[in-house]
Protein backbone atom coordinates (compact mmCIF):
# COMPACT_ATOMS: atom_id res chain seq x y z
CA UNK A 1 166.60 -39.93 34.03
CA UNK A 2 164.61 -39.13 37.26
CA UNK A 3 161.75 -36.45 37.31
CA UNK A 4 164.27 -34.22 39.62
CA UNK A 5 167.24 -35.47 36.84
CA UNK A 6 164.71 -34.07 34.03
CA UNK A 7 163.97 -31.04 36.16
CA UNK A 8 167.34 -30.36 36.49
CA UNK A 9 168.55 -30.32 32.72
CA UNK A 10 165.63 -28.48 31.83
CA UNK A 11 166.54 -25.71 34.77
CA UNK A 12 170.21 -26.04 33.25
CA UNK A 13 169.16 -25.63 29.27
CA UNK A 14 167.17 -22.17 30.61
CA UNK A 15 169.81 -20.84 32.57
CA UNK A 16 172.13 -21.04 29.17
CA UNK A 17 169.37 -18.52 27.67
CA UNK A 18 170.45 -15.50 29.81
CA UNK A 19 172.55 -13.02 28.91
CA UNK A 20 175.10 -10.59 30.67
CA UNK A 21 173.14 -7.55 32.39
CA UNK A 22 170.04 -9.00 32.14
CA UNK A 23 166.30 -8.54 34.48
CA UNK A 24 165.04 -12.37 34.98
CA UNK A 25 162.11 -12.99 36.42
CA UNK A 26 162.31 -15.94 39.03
CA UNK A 27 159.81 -19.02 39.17
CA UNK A 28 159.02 -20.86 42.12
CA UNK A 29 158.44 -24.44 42.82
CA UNK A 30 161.09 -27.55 42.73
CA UNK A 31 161.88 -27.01 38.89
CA UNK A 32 162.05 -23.33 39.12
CA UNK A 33 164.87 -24.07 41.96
CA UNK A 34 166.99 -25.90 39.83
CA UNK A 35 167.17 -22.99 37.50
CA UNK A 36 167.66 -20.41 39.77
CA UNK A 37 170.38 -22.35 41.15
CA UNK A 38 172.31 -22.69 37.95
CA UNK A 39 171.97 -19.60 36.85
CA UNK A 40 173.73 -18.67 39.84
CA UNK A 41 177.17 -21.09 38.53
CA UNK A 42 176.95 -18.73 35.50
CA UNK A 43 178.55 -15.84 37.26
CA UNK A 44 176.12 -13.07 35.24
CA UNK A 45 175.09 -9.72 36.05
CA UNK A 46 171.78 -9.98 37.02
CA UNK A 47 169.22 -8.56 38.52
CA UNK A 48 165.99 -11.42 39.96
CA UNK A 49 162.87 -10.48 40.03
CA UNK A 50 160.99 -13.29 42.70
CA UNK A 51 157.51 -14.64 42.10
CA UNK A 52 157.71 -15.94 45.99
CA UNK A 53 159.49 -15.25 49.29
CA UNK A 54 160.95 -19.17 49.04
CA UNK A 55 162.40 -17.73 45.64
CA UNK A 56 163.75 -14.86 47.22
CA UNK A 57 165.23 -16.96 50.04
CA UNK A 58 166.79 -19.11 47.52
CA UNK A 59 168.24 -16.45 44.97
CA UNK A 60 169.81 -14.10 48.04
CA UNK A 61 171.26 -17.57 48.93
CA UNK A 62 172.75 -18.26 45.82
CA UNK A 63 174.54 -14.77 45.32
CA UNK A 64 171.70 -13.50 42.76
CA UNK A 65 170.30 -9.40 43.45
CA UNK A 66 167.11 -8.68 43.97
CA UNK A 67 164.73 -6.46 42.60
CA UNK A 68 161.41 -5.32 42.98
CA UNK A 69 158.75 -5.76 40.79
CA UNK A 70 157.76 -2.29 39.95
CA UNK A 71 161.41 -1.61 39.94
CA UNK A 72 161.78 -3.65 37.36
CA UNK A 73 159.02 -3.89 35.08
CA UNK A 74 159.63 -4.75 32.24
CA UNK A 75 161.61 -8.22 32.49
CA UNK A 76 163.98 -8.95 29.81
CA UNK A 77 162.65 -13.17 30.75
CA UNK A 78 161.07 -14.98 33.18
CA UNK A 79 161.88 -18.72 33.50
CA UNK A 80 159.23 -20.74 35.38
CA UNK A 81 157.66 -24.59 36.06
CA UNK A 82 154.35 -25.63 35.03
CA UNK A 83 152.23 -28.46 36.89
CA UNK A 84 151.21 -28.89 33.57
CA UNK A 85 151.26 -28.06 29.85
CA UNK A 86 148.38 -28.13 27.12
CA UNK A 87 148.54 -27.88 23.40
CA UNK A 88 150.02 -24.22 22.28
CA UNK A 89 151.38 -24.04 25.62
CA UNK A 90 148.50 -23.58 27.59
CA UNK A 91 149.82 -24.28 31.08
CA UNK A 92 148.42 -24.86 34.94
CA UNK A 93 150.14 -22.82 37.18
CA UNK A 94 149.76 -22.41 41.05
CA UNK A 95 150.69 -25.92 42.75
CA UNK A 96 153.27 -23.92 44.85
CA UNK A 97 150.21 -21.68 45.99
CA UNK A 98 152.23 -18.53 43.93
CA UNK A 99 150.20 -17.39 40.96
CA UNK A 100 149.24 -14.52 41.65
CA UNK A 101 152.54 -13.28 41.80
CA UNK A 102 154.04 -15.28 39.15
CA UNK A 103 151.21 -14.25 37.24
CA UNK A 104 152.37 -10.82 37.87
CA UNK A 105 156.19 -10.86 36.73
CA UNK A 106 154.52 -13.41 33.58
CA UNK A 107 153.06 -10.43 32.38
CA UNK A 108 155.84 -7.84 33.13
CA UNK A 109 158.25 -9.73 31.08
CA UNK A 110 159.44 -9.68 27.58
CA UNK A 111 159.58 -13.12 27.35
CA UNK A 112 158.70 -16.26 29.00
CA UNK A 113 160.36 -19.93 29.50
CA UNK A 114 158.19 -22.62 31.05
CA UNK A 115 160.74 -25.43 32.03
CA UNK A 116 159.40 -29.12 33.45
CA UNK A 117 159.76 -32.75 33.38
CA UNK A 118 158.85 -34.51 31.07
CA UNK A 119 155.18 -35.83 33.16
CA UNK A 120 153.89 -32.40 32.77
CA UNK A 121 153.34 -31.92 28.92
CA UNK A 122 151.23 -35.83 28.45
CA UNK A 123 148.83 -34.20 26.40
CA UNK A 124 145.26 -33.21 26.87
CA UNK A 125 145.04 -30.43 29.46
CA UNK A 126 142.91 -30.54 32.69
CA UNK A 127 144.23 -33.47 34.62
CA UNK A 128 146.48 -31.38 37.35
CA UNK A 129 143.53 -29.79 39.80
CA UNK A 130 143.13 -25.81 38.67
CA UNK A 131 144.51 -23.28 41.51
CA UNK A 132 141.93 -20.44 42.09
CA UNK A 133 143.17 -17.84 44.55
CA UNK A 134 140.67 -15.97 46.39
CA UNK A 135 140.08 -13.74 49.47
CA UNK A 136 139.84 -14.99 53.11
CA UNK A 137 136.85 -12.80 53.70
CA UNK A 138 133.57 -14.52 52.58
CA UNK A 139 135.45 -17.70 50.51
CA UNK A 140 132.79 -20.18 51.31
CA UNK A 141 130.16 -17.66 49.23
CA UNK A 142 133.26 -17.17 46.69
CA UNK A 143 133.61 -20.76 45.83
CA UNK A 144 129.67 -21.47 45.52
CA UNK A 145 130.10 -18.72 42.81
CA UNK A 146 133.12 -20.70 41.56
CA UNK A 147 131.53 -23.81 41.43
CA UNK A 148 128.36 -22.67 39.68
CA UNK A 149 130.06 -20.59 36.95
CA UNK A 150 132.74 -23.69 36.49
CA UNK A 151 129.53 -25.93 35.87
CA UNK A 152 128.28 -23.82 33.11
CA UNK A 153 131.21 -24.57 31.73
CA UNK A 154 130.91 -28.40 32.13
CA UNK A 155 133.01 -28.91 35.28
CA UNK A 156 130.78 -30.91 37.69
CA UNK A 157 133.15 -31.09 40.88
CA UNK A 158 133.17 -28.49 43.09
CA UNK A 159 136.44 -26.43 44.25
CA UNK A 160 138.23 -28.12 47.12
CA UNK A 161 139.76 -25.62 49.50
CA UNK A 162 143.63 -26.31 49.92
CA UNK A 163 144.36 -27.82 52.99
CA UNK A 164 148.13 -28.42 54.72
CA UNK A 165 148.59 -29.87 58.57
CA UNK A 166 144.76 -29.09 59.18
CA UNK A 167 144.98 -25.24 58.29
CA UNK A 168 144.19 -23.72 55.29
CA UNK A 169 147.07 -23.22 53.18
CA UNK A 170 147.61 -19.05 52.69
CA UNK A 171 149.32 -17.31 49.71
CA UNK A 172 152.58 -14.94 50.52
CA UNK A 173 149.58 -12.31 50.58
CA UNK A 174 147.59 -13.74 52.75
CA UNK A 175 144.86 -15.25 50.16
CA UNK A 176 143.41 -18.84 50.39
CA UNK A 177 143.48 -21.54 47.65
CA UNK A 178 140.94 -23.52 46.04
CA UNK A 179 141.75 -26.21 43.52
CA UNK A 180 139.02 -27.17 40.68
CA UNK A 181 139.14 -30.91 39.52
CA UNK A 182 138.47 -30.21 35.79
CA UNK A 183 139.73 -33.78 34.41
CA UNK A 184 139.44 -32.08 31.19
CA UNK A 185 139.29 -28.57 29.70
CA UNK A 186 138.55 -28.21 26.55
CA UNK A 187 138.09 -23.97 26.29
CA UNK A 188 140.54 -22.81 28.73
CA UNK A 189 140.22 -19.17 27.23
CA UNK A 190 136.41 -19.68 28.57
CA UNK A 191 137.04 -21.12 31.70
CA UNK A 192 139.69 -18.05 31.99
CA UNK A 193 137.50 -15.20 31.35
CA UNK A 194 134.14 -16.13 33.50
CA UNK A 195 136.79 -17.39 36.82
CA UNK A 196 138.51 -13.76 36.08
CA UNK A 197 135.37 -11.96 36.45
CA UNK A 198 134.12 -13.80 39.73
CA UNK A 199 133.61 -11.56 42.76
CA UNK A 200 136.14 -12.89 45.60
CA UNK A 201 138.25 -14.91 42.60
CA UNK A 202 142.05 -12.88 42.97
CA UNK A 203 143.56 -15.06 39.96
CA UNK A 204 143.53 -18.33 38.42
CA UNK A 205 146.00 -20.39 37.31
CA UNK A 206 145.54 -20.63 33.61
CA UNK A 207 148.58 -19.28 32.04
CA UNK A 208 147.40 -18.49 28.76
CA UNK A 209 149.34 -16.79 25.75
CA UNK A 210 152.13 -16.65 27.91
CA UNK A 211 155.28 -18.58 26.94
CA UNK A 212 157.16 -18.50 23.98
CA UNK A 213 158.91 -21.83 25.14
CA UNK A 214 158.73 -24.72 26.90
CA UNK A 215 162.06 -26.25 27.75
CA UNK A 216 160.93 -30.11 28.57
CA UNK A 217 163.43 -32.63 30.68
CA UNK A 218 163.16 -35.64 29.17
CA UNK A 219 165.28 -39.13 29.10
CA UNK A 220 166.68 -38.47 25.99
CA UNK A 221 167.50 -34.50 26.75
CA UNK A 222 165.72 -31.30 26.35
CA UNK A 223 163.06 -30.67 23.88
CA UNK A 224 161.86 -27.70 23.04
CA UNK A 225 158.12 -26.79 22.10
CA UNK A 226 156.86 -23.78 20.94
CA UNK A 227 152.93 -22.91 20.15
């Protein structure tokens, strides 16, 4: 199978988990799509809480009601991707420049699915760049502060502000980007808590504690994993 053919059957296998009458929080990014699209074939009642305006664009195209967040809250599940997955399901999050708001309906919902191909759970966790969101005002002085509390914690590279068509690449609210090159990190918890309390740092995009499954595309099928 193809990484979109893997992305696909994983989107499939999590659209099978929802139930009649249900609040389901919507992922965004290319395997996120999949599953908002077949839950769509399913023909529930539904109501879709989006973590982006690309989401929302999709789900009001596919027939699925929206709902706002603090409408909503709580979420029975949220289904989302992962740019990549750790051991107990420690994921990277924020590739699609949307974790502040997936972050959001994560921790709204009852439940969360993490669904990807099988390249994103290799073991070892670190490898996909870390997404730091942070405010336009003052980010150069934001990510000196980034860099030098990442280095006590034995990252050496400095963030990299996100960069698309020569222009900085901006968040549905209107924050910037920075990605961290870890390579490896070996106390995400750590990493987690000293980014969090950062002046100018919005969110990060270590998904921690979060899902109760990951629902991996593989060439075989689906496989399950669990903390």
């Amino acid at each position: 199978m193809s990484p979109d053919e893997q992305k696909r059957a994983a989107g499939e296998a999590a659209a099978a988990l929802i139930e009649d009458g249900m609040t389901v929080g919507l992922g965004t990014g290319s395997t996120a799509a999949w599953f908002v699209k077949a839950l769509a074939t399913r023909g529930l009642s539904v109501r879709g809480v989006p973590t982006s305006e690309a989401t929302a664009a999709l789900a009001r195209a596919s027939g699925i009601a929206l709902a706002d967040l603090d409408a909503a809250d709580p979420i029975d599940i949220t289904v989302d991707g992962a740019d990549e997955i750790g051991p107990r399901l420690a994921l990277i999050k924020g590739g699609g420049a949307a974790l502040l708001r997936e972050k959001l309906v994560w921790s709204a919902s009852k439940r969360c699915v993490v669904i990807a191909d099988a390249s994103k759970a290799q073991g070892g966790f670190g490898k996909f760049p870390l997404p730091i969101e942070v405010t336009s005002f003052g980010h150069t002085t934001t990510a000196k502060r980034i860099s030098a509390a990442a280095a006590a914690c034995g990252v050496a590279k400095p963030p990299v502000l996100r960069v698309s068509g020569g222009v900085p690449v901006r968040t549905d609210g209107g924050n910037l980007i920075y990605d961290l090159s870890c390579e490896v990190i070996d106390d995400p918890m750590a990493l987690a808590v000293v980014l969090k309390g950062l002046t100018g740092v919005v969110e990060h995009g270590l998904f921690l504690g979060l899902a109760e499954r990951a629902l991996i595309g593989t060439d075989s099928g689906v496989t399950t994993l669990y903390p």
